[in-house]
N, C-alpha and C. Protein backbone atom coordinates (compact mmCIF):
# COMPACT_ATOMS: atom_id res chain seq x y z
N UNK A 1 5.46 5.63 7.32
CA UNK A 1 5.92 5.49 5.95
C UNK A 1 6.77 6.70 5.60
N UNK A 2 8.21 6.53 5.45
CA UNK A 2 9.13 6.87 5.33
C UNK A 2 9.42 9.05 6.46
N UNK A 3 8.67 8.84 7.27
CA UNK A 3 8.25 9.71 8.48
C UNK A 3 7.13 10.96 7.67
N UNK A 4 6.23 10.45 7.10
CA UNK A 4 5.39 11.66 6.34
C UNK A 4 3.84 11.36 6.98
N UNK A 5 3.63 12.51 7.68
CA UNK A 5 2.07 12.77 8.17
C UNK A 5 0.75 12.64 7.27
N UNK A 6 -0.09 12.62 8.10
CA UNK A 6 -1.30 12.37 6.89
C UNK A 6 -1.67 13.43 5.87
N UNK A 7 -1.33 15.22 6.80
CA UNK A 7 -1.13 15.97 5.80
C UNK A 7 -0.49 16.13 4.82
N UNK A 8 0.62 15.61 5.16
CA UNK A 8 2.07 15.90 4.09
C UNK A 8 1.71 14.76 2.89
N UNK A 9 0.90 14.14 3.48
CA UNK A 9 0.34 12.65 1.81
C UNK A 9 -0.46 13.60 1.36
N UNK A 10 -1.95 14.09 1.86
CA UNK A 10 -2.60 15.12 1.49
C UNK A 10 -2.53 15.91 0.51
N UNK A 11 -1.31 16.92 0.72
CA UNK A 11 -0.51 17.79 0.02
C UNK A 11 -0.24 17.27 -0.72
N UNK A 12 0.55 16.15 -0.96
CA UNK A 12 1.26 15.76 -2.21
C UNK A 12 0.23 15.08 -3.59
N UNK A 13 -0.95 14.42 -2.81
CA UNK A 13 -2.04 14.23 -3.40
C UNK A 13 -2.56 14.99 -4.34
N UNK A 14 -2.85 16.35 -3.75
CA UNK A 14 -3.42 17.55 -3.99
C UNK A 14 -2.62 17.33 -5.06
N UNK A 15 -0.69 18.19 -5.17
CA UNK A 15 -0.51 18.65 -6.06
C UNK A 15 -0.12 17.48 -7.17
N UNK A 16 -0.05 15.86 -7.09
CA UNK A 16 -0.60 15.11 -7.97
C UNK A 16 -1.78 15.45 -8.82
N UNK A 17 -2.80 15.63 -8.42
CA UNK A 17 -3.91 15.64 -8.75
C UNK A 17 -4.12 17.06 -9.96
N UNK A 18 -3.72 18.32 -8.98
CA UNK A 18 -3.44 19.39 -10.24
C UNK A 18 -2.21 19.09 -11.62
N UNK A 19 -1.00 18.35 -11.58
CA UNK A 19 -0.65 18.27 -12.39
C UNK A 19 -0.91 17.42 -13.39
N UNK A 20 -1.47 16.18 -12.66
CA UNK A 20 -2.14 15.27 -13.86
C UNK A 20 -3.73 14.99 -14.83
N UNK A 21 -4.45 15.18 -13.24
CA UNK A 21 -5.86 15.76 -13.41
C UNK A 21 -6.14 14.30 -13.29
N UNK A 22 -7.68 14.51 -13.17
CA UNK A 22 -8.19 13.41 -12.55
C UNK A 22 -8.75 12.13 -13.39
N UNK A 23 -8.48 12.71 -14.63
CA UNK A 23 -8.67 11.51 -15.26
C UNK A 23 -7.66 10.23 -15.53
N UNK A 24 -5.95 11.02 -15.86
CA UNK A 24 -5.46 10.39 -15.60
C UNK A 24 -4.72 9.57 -15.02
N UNK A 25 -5.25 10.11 -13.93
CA UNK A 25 -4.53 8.89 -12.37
C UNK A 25 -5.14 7.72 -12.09
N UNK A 26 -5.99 7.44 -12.63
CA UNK A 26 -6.76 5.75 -12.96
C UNK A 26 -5.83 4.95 -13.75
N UNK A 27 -5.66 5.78 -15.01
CA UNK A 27 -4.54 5.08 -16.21
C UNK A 27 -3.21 4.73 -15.72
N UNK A 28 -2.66 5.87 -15.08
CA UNK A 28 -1.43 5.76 -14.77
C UNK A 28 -1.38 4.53 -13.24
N UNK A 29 -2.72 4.49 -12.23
CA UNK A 29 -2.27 3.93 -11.57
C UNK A 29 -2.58 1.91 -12.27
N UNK A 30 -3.70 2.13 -13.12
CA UNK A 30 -3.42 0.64 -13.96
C UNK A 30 -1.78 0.35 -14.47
N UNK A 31 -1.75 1.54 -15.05
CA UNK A 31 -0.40 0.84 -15.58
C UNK A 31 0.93 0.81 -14.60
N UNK A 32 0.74 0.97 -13.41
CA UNK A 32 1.96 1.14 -12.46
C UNK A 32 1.15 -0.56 -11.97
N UNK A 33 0.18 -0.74 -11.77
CA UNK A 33 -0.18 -2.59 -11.37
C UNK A 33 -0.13 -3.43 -12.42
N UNK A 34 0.16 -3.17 -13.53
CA UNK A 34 -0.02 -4.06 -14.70
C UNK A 34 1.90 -3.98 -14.69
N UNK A 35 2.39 -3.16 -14.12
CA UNK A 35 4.36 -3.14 -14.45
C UNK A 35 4.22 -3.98 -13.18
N UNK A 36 3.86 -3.67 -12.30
CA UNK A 36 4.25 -4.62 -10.93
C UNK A 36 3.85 -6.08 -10.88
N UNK A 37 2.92 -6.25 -11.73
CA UNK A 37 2.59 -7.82 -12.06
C UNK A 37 3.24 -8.66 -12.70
N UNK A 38 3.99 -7.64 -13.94
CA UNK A 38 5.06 -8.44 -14.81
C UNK A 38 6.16 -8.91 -14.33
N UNK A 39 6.38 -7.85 -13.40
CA UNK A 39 7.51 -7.47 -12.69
C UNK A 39 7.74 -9.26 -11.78
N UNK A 40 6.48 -9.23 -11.25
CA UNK A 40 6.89 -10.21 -9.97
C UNK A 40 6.51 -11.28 -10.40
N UNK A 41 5.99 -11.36 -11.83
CA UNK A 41 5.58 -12.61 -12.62
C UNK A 41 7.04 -12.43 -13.03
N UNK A 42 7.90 -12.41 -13.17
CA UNK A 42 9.01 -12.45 -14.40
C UNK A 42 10.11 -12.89 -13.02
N UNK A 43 10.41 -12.55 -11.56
CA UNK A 43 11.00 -12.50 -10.95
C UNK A 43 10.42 -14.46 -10.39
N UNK A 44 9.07 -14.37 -10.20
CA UNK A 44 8.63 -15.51 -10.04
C UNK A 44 9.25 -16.89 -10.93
N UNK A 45 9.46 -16.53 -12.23
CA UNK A 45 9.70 -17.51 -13.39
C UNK A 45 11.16 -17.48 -13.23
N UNK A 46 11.61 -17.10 -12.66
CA UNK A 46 13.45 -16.78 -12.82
C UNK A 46 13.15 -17.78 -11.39
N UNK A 47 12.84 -17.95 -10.42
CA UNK A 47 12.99 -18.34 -9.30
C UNK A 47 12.64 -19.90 -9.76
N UNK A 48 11.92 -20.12 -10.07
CA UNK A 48 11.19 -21.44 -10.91
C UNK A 48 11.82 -22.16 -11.32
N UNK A 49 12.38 -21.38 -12.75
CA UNK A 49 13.68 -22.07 -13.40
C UNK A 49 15.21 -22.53 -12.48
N UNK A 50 15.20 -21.05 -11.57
CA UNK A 50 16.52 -21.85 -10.77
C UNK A 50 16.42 -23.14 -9.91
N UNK A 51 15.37 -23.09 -9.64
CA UNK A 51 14.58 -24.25 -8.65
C UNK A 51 14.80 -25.64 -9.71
N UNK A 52 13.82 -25.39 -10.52
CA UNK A 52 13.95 -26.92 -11.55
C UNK A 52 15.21 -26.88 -11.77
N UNK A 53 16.46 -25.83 -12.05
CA UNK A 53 18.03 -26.53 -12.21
C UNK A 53 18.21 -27.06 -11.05
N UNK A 54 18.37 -26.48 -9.92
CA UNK A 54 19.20 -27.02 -8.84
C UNK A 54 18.64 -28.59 -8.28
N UNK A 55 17.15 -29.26 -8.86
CA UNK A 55 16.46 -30.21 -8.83
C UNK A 55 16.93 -31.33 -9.71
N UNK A 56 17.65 -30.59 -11.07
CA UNK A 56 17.98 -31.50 -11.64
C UNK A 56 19.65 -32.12 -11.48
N UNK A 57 20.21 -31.10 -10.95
CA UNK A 57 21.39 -31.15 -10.49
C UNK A 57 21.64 -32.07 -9.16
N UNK A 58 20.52 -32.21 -8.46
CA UNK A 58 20.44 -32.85 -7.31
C UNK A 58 20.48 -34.70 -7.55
N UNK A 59 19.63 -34.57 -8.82
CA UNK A 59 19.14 -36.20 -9.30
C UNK A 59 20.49 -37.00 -9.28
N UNK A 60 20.33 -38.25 -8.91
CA UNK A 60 21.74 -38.78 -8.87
C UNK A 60 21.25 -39.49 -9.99
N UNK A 61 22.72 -39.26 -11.29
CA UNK A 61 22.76 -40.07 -12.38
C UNK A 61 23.22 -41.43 -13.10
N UNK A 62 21.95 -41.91 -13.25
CA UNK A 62 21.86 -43.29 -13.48
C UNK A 62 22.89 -43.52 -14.76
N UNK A 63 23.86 -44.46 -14.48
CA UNK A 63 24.68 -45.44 -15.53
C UNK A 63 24.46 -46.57 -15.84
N UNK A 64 24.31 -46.91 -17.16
CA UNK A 64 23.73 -48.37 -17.59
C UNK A 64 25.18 -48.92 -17.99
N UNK A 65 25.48 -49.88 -17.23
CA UNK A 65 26.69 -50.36 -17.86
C UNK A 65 26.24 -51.67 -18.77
N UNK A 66 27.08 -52.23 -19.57
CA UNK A 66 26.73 -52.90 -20.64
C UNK A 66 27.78 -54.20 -19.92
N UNK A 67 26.73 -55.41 -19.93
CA UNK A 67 27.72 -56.56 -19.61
C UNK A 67 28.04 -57.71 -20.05
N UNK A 68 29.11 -57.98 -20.87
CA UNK A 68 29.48 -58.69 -21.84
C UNK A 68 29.59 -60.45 -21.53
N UNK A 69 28.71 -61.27 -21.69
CA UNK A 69 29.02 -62.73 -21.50
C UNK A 69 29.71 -63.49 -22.16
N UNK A 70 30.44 -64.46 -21.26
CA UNK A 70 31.41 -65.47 -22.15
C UNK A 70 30.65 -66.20 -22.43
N UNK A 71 30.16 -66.61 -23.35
CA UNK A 71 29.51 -68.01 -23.79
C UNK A 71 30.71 -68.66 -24.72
């Protein structure tokens, strides 16, 4: 993962940990999964919608023609 040793995560851990403190790295990591959920819920619904257009675009459209008798 991006060429970083287990120490070098370690380290960076560490100085995570002193600047935020330990309470709030629970909060912050909820709210980094609660953005990534929206995220791929919202990317999901965009995919959805293009899907149901290109479905409806596909439908071949029915014409009622109207047919006039000689009586």
């Amino acid at each position: 993962m991006f060429g970083l040793g287990v120490q070098e995560l370690l380290i960076i851990f560490v100085i995570i940990m002193v600047l935020f403190g330990a309470k709030k790295l629970p909060e912050m990591g909820r709210g980094l999964g609660k953005g990534i959920r929206e995220f791929k819920s919202a990317t999901n619904k965009l995919d959805d919608d293009d899907d149901d257009e290109s479905e409806k675009e596909a439908e071949p459209k029915v014409v009622e023609s109207k047919v006039k008798s000689n009586d």
